[in-house]
PDB file of N, CA and C in Angstrom:
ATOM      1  N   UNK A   1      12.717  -0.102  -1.312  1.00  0.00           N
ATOM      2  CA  UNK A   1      11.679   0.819  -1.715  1.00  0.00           C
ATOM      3  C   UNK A   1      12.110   1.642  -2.922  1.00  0.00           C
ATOM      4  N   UNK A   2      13.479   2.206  -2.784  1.00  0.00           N
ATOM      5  CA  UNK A   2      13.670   2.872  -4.209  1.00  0.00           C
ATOM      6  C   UNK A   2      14.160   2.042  -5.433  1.00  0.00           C
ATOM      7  N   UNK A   3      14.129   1.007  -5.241  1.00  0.00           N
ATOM      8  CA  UNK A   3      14.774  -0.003  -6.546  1.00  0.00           C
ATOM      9  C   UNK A   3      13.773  -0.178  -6.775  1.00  0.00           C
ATOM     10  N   UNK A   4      12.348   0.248  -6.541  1.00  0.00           N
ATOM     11  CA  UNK A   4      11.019   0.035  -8.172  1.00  0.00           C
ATOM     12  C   UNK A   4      10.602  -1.695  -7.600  1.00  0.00           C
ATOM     13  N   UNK A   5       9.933  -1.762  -6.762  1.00  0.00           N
ATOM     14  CA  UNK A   5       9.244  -3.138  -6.080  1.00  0.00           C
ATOM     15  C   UNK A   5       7.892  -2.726  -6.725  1.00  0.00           C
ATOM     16  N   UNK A   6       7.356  -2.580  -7.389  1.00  0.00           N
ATOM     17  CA  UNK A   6       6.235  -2.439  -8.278  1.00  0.00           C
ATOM     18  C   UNK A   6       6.170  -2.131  -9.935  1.00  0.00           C
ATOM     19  N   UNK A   7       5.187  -2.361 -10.716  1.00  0.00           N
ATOM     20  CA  UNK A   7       5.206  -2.015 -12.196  1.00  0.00           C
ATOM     21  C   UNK A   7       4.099  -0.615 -11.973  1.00  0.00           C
ATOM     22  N   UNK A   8       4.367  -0.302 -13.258  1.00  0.00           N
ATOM     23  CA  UNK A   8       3.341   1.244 -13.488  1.00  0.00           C
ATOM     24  C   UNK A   8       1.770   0.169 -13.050  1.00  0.00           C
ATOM     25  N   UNK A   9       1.836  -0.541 -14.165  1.00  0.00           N
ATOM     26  CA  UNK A   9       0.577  -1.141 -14.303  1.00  0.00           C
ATOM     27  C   UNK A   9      -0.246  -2.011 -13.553  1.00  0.00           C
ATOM     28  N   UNK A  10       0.998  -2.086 -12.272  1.00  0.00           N
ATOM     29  CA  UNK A  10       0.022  -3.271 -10.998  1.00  0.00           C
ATOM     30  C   UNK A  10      -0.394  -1.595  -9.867  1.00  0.00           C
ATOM     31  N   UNK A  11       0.019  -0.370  -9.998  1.00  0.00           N
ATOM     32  CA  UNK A  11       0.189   0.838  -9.511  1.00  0.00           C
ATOM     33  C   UNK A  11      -1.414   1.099 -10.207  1.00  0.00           C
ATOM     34  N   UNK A  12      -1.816   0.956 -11.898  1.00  0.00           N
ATOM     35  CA  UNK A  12      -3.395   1.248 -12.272  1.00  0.00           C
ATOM     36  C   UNK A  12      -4.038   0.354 -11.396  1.00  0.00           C
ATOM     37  N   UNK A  13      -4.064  -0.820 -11.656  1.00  0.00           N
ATOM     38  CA  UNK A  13      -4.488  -1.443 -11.123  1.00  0.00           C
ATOM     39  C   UNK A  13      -5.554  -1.265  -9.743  1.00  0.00           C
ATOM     40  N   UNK A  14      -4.408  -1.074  -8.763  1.00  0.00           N
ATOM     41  CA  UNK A  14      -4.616  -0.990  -7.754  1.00  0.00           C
ATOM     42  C   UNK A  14      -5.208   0.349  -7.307  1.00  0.00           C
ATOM     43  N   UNK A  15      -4.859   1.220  -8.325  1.00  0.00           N
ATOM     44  CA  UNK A  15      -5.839   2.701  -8.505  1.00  0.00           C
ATOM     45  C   UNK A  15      -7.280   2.229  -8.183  1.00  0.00           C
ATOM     46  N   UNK A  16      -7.576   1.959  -9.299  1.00  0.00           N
ATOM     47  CA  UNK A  16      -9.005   1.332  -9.798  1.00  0.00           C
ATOM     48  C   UNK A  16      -9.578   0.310  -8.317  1.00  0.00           C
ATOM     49  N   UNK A  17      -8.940  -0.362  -7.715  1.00  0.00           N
ATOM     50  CA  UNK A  17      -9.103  -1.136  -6.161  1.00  0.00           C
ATOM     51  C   UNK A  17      -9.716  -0.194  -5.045  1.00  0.00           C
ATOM     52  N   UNK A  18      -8.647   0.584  -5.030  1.00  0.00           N
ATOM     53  CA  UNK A  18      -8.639   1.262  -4.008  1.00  0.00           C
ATOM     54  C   UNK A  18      -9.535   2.483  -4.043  1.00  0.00           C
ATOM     55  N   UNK A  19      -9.715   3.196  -5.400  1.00  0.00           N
ATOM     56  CA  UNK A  19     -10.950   3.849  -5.155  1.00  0.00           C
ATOM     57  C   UNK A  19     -12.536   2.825  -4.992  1.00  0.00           C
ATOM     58  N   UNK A  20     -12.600   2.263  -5.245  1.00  0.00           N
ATOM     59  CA  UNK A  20     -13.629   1.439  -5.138  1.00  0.00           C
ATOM     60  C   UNK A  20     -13.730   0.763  -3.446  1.00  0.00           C
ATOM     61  N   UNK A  21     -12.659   0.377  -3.009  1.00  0.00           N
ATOM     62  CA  UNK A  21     -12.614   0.135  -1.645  1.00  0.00           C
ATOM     63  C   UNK A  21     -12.030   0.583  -0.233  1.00  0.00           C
ATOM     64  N   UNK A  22     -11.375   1.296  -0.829  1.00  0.00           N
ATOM     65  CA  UNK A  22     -10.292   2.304   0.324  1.00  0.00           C
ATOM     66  C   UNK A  22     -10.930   3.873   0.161  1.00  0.00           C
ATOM     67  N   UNK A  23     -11.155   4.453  -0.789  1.00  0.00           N
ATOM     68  CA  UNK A  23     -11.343   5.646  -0.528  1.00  0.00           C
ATOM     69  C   UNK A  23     -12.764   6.416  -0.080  1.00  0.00           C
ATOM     70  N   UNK A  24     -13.707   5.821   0.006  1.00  0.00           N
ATOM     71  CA  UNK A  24     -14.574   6.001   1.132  1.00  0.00           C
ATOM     72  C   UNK A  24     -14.403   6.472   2.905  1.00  0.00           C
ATOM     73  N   UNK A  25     -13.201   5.387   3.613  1.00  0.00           N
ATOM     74  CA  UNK A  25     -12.681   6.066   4.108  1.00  0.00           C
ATOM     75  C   UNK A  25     -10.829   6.423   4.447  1.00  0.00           C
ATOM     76  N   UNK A  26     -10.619   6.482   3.428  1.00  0.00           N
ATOM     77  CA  UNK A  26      -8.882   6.840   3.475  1.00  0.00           C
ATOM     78  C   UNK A  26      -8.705   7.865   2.836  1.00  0.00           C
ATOM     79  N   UNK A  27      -9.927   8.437   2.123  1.00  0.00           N
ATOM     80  CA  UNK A  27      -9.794   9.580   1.333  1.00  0.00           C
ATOM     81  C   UNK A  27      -9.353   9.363  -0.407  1.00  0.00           C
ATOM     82  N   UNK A  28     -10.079   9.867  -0.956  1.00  0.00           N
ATOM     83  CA  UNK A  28      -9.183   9.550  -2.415  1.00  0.00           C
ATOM     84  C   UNK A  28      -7.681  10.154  -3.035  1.00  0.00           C
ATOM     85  N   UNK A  29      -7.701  11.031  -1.841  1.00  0.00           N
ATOM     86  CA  UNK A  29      -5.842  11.375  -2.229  1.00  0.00           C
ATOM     87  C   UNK A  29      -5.494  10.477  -1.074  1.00  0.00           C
ATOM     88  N   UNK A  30      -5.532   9.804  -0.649  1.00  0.00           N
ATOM     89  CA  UNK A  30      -4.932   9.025   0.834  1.00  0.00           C
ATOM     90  C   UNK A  30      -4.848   9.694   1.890  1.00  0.00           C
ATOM     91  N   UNK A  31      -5.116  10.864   2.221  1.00  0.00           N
ATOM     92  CA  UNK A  31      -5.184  11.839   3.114  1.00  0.00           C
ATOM     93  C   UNK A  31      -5.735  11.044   4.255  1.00  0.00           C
ATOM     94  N   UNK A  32      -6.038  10.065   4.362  1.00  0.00           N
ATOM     95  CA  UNK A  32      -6.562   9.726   5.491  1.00  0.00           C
ATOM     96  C   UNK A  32      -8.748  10.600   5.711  1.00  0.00           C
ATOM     97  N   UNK A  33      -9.581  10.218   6.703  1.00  0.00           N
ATOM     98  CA  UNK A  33     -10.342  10.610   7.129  1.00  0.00           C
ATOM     99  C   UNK A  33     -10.879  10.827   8.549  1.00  0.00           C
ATOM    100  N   UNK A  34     -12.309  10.548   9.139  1.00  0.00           N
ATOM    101  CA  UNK A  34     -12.397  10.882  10.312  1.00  0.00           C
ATOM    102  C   UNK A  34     -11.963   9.769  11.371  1.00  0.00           C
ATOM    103  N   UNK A  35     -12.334   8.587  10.555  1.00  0.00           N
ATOM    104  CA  UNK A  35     -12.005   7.613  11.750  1.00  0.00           C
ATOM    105  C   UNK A  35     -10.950   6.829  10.627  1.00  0.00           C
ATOM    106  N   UNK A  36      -9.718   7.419   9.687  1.00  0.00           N
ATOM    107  CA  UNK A  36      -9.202   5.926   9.318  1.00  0.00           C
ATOM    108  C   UNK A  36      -7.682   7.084   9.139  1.00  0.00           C
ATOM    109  N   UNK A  37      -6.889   6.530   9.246  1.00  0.00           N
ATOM    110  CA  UNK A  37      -5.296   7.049   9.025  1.00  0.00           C
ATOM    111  C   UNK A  37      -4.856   7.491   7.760  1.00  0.00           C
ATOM    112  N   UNK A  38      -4.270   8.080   7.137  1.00  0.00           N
ATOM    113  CA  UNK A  38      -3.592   8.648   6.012  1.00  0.00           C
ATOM    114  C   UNK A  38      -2.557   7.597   5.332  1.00  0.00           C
ATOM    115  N   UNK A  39      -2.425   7.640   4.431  1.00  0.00           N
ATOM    116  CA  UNK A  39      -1.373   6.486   4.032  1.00  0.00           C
ATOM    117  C   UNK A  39      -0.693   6.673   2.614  1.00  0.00           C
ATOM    118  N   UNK A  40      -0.612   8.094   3.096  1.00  0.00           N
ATOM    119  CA  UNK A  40       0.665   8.696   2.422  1.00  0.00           C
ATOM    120  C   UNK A  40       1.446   9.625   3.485  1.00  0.00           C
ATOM    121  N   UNK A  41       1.906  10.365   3.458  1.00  0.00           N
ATOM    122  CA  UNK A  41       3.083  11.784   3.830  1.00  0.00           C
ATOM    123  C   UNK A  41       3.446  11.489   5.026  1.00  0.00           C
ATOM    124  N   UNK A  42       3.439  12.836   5.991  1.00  0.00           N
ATOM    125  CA  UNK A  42       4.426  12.416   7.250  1.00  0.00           C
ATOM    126  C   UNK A  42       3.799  11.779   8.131  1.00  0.00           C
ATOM    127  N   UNK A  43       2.628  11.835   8.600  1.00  0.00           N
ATOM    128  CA  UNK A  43       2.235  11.411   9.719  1.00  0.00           C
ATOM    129  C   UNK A  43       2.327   9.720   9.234  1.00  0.00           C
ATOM    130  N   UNK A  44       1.855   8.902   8.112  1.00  0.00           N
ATOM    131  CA  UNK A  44       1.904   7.873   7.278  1.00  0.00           C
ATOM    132  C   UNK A  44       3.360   7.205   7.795  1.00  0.00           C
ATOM    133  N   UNK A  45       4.481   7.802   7.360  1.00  0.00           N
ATOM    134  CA  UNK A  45       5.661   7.515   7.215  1.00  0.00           C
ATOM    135  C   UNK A  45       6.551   7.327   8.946  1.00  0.00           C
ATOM    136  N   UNK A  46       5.570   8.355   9.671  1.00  0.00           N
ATOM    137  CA  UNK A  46       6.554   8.516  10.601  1.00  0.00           C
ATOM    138  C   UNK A  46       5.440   6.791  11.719  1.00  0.00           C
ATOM    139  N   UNK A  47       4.703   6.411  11.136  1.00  0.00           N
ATOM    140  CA  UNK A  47       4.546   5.384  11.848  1.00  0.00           C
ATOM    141  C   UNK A  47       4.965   4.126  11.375  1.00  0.00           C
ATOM    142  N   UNK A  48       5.047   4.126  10.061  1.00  0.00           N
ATOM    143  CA  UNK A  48       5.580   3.241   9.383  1.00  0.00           C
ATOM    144  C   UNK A  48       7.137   2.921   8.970  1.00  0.00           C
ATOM    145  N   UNK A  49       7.462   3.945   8.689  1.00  0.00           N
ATOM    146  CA  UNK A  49       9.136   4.349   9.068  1.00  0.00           C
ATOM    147  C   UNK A  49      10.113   2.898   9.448  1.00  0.00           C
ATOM    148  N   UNK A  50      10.781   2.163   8.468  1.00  0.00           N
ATOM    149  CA  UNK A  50      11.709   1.368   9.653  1.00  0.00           C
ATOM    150  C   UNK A  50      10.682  -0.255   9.584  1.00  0.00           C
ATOM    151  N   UNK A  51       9.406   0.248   9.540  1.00  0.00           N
ATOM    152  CA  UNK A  51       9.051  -1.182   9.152  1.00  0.00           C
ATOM    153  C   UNK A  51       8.799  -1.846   7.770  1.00  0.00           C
ATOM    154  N   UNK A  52       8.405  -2.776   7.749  1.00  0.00           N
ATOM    155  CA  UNK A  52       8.620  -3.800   6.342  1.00  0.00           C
ATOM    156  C   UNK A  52       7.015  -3.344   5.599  1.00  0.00           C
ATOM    157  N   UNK A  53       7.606  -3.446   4.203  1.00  0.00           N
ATOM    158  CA  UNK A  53       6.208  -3.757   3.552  1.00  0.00           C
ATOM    159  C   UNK A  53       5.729  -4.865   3.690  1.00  0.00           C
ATOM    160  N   UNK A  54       6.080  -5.757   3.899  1.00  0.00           N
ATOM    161  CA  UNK A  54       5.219  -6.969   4.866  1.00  0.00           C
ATOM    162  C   UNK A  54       4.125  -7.051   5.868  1.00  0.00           C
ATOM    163  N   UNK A  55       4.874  -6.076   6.275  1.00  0.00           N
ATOM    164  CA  UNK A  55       4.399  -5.305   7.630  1.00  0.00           C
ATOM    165  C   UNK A  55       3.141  -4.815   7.440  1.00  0.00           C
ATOM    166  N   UNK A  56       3.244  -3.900   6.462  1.00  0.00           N
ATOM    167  CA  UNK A  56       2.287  -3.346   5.907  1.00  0.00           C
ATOM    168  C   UNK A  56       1.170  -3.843   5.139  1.00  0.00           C
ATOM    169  N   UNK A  57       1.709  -4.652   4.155  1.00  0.00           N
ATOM    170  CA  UNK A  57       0.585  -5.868   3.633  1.00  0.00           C
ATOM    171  C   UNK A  57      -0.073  -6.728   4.167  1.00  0.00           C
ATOM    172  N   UNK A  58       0.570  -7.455   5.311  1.00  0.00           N
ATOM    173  CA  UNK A  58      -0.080  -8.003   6.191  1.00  0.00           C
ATOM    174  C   UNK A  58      -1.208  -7.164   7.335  1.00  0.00           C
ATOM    175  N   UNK A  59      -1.041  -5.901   7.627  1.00  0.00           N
ATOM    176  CA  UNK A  59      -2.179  -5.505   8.050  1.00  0.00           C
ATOM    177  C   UNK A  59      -3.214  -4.638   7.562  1.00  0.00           C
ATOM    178  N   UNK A  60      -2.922  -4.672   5.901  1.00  0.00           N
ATOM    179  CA  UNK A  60      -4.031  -4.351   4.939  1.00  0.00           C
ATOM    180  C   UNK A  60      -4.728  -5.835   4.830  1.00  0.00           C
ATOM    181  N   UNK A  61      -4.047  -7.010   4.872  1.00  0.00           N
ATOM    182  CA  UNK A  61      -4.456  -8.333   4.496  1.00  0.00           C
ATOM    183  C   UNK A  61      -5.513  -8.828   5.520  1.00  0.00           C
ATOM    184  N   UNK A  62      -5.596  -8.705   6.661  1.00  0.00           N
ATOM    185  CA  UNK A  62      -6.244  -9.016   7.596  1.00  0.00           C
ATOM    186  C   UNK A  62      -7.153  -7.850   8.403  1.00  0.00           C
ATOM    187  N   UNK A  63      -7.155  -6.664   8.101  1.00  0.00           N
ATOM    188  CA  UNK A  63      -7.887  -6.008   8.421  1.00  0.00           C
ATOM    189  C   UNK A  63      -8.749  -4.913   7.885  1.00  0.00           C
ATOM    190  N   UNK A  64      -8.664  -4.483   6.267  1.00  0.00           N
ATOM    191  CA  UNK A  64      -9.002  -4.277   5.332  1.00  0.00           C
ATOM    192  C   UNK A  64      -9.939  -4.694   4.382  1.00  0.00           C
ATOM    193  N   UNK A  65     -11.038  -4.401   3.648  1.00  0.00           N
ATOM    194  CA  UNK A  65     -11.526  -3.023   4.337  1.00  0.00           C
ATOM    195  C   UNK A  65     -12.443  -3.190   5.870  1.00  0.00           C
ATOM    196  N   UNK A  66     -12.085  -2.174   6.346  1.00  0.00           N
ATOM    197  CA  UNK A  66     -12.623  -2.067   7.406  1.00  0.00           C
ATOM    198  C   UNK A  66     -13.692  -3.031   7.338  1.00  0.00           C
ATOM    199  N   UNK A  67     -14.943  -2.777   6.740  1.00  0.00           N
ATOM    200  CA  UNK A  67     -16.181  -3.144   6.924  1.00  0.00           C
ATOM    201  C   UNK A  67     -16.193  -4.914   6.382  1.00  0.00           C
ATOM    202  N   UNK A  68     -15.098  -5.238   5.660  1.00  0.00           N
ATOM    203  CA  UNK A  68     -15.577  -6.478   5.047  1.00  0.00           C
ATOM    204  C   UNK A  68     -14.025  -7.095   4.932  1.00  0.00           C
ATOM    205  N   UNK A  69     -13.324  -7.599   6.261  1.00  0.00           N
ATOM    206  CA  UNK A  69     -11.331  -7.545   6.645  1.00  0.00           C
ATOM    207  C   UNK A  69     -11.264  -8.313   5.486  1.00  0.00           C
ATOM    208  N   UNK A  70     -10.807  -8.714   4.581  1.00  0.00           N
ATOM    209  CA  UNK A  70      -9.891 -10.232   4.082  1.00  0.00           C
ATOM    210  C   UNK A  70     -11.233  -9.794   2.762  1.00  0.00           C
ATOM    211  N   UNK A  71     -11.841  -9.510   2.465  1.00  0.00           N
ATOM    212  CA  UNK A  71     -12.526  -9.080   1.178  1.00  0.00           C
ATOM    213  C   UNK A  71     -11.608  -9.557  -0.306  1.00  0.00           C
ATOM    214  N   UNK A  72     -10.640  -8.979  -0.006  1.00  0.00           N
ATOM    215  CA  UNK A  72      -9.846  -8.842  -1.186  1.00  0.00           C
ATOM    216  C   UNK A  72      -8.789 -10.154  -1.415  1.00  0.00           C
ATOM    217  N   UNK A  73      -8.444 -10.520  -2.305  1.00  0.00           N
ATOM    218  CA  UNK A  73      -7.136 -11.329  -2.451  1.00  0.00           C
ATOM    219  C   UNK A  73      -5.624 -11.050  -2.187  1.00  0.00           C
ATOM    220  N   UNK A  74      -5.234 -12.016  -2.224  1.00  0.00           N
ATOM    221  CA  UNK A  74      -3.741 -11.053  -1.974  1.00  0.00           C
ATOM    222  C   UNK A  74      -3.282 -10.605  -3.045  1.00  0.00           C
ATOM    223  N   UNK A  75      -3.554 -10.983  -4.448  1.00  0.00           N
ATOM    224  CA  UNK A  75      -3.372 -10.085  -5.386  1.00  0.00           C
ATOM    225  C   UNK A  75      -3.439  -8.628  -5.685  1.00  0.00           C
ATOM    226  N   UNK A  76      -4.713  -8.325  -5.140  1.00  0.00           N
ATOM    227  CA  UNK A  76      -6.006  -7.178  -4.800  1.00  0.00           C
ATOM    228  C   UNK A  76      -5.232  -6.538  -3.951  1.00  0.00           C
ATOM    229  N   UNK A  77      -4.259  -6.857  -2.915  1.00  0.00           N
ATOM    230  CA  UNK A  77      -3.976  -6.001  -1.712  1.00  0.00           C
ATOM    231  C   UNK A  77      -2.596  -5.597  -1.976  1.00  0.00           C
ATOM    232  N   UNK A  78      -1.339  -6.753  -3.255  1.00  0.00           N
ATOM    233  CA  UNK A  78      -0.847  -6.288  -3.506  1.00  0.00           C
ATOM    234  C   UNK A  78      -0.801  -4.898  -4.489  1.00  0.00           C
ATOM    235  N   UNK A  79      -1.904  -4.999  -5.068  1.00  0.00           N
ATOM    236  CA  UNK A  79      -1.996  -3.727  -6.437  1.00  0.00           C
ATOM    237  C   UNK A  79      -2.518  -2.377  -5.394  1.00  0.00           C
ATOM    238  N   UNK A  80      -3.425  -2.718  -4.590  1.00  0.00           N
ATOM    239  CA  UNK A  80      -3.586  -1.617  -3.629  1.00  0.00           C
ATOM    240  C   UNK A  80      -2.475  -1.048  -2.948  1.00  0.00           C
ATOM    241  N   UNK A  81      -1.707  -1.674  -2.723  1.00  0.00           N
ATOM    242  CA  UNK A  81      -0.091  -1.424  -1.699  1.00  0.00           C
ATOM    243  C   UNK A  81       0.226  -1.217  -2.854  1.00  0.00           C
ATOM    244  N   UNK A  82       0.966  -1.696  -4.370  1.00  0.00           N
ATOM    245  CA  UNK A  82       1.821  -0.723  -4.982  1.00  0.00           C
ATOM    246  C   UNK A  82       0.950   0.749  -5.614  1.00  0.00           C
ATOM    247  N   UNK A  83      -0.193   0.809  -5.773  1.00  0.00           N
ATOM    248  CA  UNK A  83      -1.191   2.354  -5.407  1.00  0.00           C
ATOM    249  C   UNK A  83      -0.484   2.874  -4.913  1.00  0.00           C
ATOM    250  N   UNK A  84      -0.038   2.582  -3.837  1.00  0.00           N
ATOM    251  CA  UNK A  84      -0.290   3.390  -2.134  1.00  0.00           C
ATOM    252  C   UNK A  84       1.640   4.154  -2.580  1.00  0.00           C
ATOM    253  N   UNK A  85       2.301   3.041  -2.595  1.00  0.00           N
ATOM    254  CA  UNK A  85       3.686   3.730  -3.158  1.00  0.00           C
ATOM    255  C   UNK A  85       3.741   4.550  -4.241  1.00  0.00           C
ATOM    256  N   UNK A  86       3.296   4.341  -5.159  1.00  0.00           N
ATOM    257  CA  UNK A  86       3.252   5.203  -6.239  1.00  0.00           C
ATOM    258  C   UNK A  86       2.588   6.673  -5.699  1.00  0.00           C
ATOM    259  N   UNK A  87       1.693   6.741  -5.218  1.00  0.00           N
ATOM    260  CA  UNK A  87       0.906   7.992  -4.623  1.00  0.00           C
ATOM    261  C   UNK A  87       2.066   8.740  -3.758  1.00  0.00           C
ATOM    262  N   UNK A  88       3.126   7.793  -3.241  1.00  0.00           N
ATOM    263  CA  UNK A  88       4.333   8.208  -2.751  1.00  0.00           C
ATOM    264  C   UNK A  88       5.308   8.126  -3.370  1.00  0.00           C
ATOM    265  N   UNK A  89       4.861   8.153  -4.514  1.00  0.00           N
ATOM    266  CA  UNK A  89       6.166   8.597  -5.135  1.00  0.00           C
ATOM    267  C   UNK A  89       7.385   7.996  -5.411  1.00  0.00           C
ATOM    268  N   UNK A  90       7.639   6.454  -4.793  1.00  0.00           N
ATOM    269  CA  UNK A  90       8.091   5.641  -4.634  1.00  0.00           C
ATOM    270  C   UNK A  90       8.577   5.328  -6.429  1.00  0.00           C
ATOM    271  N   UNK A  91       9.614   4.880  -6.832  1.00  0.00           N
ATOM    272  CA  UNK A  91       9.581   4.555  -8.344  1.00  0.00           C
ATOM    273  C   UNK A  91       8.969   3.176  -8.672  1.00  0.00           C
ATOM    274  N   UNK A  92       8.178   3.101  -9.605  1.00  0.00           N
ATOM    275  CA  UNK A  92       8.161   2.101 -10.303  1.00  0.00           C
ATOM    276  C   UNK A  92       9.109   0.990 -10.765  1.00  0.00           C
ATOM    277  N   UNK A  93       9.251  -0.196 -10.562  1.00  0.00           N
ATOM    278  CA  UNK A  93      10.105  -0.942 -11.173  1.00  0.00           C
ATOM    279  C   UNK A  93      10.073  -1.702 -12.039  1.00  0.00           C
ATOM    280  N   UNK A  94      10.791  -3.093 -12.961  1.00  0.00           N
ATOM    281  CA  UNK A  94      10.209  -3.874 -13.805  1.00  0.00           C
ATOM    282  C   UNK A  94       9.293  -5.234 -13.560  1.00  0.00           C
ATOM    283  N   UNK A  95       9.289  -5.406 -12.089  1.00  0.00           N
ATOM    284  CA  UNK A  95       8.177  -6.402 -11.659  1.00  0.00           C
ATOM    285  C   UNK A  95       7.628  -5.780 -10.668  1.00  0.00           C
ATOM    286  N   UNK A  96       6.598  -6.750 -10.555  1.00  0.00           N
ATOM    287  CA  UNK A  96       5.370  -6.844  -9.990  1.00  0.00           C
ATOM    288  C   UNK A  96       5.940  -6.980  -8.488  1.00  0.00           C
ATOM    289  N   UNK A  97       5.015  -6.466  -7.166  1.00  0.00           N
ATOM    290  CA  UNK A  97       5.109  -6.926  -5.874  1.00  0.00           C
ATOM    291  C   UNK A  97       4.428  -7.587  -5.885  1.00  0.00           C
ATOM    292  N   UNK A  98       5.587  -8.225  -4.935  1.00  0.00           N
ATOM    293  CA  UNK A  98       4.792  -9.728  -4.556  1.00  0.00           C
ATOM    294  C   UNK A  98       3.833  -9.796  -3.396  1.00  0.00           C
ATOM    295  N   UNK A  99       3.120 -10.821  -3.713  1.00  0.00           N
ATOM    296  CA  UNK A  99       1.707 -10.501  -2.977  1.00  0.00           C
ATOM    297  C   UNK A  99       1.736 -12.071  -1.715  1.00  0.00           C
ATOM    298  N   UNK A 100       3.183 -12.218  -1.595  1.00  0.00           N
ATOM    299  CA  UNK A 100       3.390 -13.106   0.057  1.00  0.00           C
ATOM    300  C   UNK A 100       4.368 -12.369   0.635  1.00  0.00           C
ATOM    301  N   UNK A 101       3.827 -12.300   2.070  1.00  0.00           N
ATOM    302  CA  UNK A 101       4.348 -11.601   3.077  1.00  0.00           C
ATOM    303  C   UNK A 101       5.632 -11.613   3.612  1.00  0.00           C
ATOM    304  N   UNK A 102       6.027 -13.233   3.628  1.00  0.00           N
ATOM    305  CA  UNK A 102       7.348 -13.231   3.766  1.00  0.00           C
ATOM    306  C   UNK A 102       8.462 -12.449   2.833  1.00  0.00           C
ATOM    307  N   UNK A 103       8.737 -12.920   1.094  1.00  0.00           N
ATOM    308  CA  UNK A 103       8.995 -11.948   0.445  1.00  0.00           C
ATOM    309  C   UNK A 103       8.818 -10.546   0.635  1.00  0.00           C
ATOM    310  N   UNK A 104       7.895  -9.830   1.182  1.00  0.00           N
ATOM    311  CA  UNK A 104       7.437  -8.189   0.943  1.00  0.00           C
ATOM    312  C   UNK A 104       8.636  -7.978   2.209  1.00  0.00           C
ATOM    313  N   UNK A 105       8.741  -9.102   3.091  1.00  0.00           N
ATOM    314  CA  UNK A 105       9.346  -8.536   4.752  1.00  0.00           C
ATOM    315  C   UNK A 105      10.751  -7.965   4.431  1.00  0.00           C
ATOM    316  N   UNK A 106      11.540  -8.566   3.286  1.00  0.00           N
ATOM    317  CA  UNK A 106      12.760  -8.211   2.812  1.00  0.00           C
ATOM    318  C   UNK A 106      12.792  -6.347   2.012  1.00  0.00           C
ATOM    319  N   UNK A 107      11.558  -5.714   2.379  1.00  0.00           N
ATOM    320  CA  UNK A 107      12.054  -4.149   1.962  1.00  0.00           C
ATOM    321  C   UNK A 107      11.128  -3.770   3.041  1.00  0.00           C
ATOM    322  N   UNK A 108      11.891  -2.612   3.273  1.00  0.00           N
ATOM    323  CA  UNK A 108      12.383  -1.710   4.298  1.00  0.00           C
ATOM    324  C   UNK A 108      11.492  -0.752   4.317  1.00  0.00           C
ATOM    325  N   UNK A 109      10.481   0.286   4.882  1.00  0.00           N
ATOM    326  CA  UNK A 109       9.685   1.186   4.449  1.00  0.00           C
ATOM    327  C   UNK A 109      10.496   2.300   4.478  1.00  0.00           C
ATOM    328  N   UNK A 110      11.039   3.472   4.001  1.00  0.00           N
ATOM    329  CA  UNK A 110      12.431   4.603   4.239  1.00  0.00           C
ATOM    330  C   UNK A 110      11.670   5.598   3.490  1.00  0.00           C
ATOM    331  N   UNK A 111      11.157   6.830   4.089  1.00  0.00           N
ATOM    332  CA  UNK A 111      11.021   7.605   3.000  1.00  0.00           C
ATOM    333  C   UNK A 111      11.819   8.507   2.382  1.00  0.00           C
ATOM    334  N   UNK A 112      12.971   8.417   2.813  1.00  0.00           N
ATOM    335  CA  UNK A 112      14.396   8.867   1.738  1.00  0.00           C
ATOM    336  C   UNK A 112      15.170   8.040   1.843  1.00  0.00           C
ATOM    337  N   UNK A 113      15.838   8.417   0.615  1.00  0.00           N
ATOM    338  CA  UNK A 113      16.481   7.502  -0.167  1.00  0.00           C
ATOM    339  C   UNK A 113      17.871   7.425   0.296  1.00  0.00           C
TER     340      UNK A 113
END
């Protein structure tokens, strides 16, 4: 997570995604809403904590967005997931995340470093 598993520009990207499809209900700061989870800060972290971004991509991949699961590509879900790090603050790196699950399973979710 801190060696930069994303670019600035797959991070716009996925800006531009995710307000268009996530923030209706995840909130447009990620704050979460009435019926959907936060997916940034502590409460975010302390469930995710310890598991894989795999982990994580894979159940944006199949259940996302809510209203319409598998909508998106896995391209689409990777730029949304490096969003989601960047909003955390996570650094940027010189490539792109990868958008297969097996690969993503090899980093760790940690929110310190």
């Amino acid at each position: 997570m801190w060696d930069g598993v994303y670019t600035a520009d797959q991070a716009q990207r996925g800006a531009e995604l995710y307000q268009s499809n996530c923030a209706s209900c995840h909130g447009t700061a990620l704050g979460g809403g009435e019926s959907a989870p936060p997916l940034t800060g502590g409460e975010f972290f302390s469930n995710w904590n310890g598991l894989t971004v795999g982990d994580l991509f894979e159940r944006i991949r199949i259940s996302m967005p809510a209203d319409r699961p598998g909508k998106l590509n896995r391209e689409q879900d990777a730029d949304i997931l490096a969003f989601m790090l960047s909003v955390s603050e996570f650094p940027p790196g010189k490539s792109e995340l990868e958008h297969q699950a097996e690969a993503l399973k090899q980093i760790r979710i940690e929110p310190r470093k």
